[in-house]
Protein backbone atom coordinates (compact mmCIF):
# COMPACT_ATOMS: atom_id res chain seq x y z
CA UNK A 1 4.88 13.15 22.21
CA UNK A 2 8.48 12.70 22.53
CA UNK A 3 9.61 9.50 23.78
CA UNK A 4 12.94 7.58 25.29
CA UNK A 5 13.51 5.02 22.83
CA UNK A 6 16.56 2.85 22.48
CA UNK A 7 17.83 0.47 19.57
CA UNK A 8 19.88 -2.98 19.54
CA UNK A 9 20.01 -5.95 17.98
CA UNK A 10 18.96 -8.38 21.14
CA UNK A 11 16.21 -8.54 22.78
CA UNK A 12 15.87 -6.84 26.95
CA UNK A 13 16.36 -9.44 29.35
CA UNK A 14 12.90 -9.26 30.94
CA UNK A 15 11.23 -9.90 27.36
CA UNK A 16 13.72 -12.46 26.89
CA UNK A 17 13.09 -14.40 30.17
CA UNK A 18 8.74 -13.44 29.42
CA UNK A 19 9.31 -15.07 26.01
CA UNK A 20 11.27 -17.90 27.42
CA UNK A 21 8.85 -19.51 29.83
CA UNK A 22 7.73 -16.92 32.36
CA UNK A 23 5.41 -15.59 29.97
CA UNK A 24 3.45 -18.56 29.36
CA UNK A 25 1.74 -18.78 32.80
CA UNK A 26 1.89 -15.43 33.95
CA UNK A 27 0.73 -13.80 30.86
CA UNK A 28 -2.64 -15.98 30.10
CA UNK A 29 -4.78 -14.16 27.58
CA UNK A 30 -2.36 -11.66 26.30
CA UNK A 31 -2.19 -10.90 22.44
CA UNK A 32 1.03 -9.97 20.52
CA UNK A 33 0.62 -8.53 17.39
CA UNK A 34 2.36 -9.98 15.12
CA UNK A 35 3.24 -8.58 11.61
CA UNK A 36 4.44 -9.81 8.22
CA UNK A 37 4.55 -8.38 4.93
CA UNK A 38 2.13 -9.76 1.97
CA UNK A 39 3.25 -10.07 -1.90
CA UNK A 40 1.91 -6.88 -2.46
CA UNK A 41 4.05 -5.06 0.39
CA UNK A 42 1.65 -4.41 2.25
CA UNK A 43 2.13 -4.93 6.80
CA UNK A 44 -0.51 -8.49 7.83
CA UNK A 45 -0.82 -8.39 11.50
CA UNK A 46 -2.09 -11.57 13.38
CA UNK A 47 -2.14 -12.20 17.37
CA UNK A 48 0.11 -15.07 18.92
CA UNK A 49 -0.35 -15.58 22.78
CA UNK A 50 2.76 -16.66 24.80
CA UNK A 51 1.91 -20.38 24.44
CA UNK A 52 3.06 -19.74 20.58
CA UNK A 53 6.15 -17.76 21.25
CA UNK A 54 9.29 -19.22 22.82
CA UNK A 55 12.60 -17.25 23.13
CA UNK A 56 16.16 -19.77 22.83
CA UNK A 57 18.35 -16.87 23.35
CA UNK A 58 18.31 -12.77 23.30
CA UNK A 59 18.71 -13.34 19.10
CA UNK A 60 16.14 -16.07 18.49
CA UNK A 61 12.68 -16.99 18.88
CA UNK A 62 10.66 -19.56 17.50
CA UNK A 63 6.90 -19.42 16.41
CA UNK A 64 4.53 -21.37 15.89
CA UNK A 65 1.89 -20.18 13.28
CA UNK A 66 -1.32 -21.83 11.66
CA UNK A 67 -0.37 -24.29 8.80
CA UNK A 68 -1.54 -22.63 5.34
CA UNK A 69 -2.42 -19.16 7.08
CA UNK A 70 -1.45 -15.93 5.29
CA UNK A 71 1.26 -15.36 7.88
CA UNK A 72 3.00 -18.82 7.06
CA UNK A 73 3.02 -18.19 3.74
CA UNK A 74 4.56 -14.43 3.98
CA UNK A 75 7.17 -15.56 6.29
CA UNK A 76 8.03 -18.41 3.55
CA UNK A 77 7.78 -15.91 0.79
CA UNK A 78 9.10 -13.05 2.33
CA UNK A 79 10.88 -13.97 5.43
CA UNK A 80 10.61 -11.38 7.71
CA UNK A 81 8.51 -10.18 10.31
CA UNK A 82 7.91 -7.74 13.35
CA UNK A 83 6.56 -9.01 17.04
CA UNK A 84 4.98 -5.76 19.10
CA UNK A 85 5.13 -5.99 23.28
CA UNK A 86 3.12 -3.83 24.71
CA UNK A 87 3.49 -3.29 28.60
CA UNK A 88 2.89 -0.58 31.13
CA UNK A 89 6.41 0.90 31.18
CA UNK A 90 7.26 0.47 27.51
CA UNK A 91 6.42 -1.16 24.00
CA UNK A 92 8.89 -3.13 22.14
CA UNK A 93 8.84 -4.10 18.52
CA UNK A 94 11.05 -6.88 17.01
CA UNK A 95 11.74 -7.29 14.26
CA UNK A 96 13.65 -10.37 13.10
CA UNK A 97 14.38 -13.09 9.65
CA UNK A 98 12.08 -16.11 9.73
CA UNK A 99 14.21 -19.42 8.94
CA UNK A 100 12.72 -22.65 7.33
CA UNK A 101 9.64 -23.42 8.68
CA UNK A 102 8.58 -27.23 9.97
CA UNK A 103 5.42 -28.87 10.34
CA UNK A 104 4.97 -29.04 13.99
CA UNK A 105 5.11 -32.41 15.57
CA UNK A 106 2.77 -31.89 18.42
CA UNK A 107 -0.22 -30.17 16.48
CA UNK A 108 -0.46 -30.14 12.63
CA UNK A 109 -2.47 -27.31 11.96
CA UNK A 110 0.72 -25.68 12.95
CA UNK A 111 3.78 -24.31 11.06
CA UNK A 112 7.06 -23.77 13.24
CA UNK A 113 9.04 -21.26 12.48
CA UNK A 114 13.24 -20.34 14.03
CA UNK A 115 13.16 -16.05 13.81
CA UNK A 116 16.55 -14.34 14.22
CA UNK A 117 16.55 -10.92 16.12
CA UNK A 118 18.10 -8.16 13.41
CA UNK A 119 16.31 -4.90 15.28
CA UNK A 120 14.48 -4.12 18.74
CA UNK A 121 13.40 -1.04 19.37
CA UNK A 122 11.94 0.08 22.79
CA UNK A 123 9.99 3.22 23.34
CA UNK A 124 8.95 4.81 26.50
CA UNK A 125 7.88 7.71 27.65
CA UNK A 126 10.28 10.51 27.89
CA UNK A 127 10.72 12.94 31.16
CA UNK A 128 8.60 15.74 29.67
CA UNK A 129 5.73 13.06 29.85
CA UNK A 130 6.05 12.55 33.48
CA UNK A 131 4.03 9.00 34.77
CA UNK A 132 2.26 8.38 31.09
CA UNK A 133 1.89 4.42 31.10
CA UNK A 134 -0.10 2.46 28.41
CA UNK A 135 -3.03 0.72 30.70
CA UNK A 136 -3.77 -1.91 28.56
CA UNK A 137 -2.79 -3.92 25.21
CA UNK A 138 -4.66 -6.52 23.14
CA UNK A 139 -6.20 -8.87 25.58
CA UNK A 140 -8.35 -12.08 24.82
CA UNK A 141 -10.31 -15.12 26.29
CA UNK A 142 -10.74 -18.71 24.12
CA UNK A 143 -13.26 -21.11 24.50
CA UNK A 144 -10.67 -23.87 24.45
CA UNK A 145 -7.49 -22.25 26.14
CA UNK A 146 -5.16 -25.39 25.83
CA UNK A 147 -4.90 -25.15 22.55
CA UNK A 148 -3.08 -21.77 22.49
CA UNK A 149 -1.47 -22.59 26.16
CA UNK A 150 -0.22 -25.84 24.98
CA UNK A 151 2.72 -27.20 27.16
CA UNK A 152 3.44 -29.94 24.72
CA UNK A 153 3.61 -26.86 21.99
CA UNK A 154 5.59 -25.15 24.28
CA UNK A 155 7.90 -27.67 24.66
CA UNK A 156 8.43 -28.34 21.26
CA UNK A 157 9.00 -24.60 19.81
CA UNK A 158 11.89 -25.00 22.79
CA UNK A 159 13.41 -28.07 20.93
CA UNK A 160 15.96 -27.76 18.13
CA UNK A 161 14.56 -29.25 14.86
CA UNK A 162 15.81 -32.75 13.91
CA UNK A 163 18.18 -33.00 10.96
């Protein structure tokens, strides 16, 4: 399938403004992958909701990522990672630098971690594919939902760390 795909070094304004807040209500129980690389070299994906995703600008997000996980310990090691949107009209992957991660404030089985933007790609589907739309992407429930929809997490991933 050929596709219409672009590349920059920002993210699109819609994902910007999803990751920045309007996400985290209207997009309840929706996994993003999220992808770092292991000592061996090989890709680790884990799923963040938007409660654990929060965008400052078009060039940086901040995570926040289970204290001691595999994923805090490749973006300490190896410092880079990849976020994948999936949506009806297109799929995104970013892929950005992880910066020094904190122990987070709020909940410390967390790690927070500042991610600069270096690539975004967007793909959709090209003319020759007429209406093709993906239906669905990684969905979930949680027995205990305010944990990963924390406001008070939220609200600190949107806070600039403290000298």
């Amino acid at each position: 399938m050929k596709r219409a795909t672009t590349e920059t070094d920002q993210m699109p304004r819609d994902l910007a403004a999803l990751f920045s807040g309007e996400g985290f209500s209207a997009r309840h129980g929706v996994a993003l992958p999220f992808v770092t690389v292991d000592p061996e070299g090989f890709p680790r994906a884990a799923l963040l909701s938007f409660g654990e995703i929060r965008a400052r600008s078009r060039r940086e997000l901040v995570v926040a990522v289970r204290a001691g996980s595999h994923t805090a310990a490749n973006l300490i090691r190896r410092k880079t990672a990849m976020i994948v949107y999936l949506s009806r009209g297109h799929a995104v992957w970013l892929q950005a630098r992880a910066g020094r991660g904190r122990a987070c404030a709020m909940d410390p089985e967390r790690q927070i971690f500042p991610l600069t933007v270096v690539r975004v790609k967007v793909d959709a589907a090209g003319p020759e594919e007429g209406n093709a739309e993906l239906l669905t992407g990684p969905i979930f429930t949680a027995s205990h939902p305010d944990r990963i929809f924390s406001p008070p997490l939220f609200e600190e991933l949107g806070r600039e760390p403290e000298p």
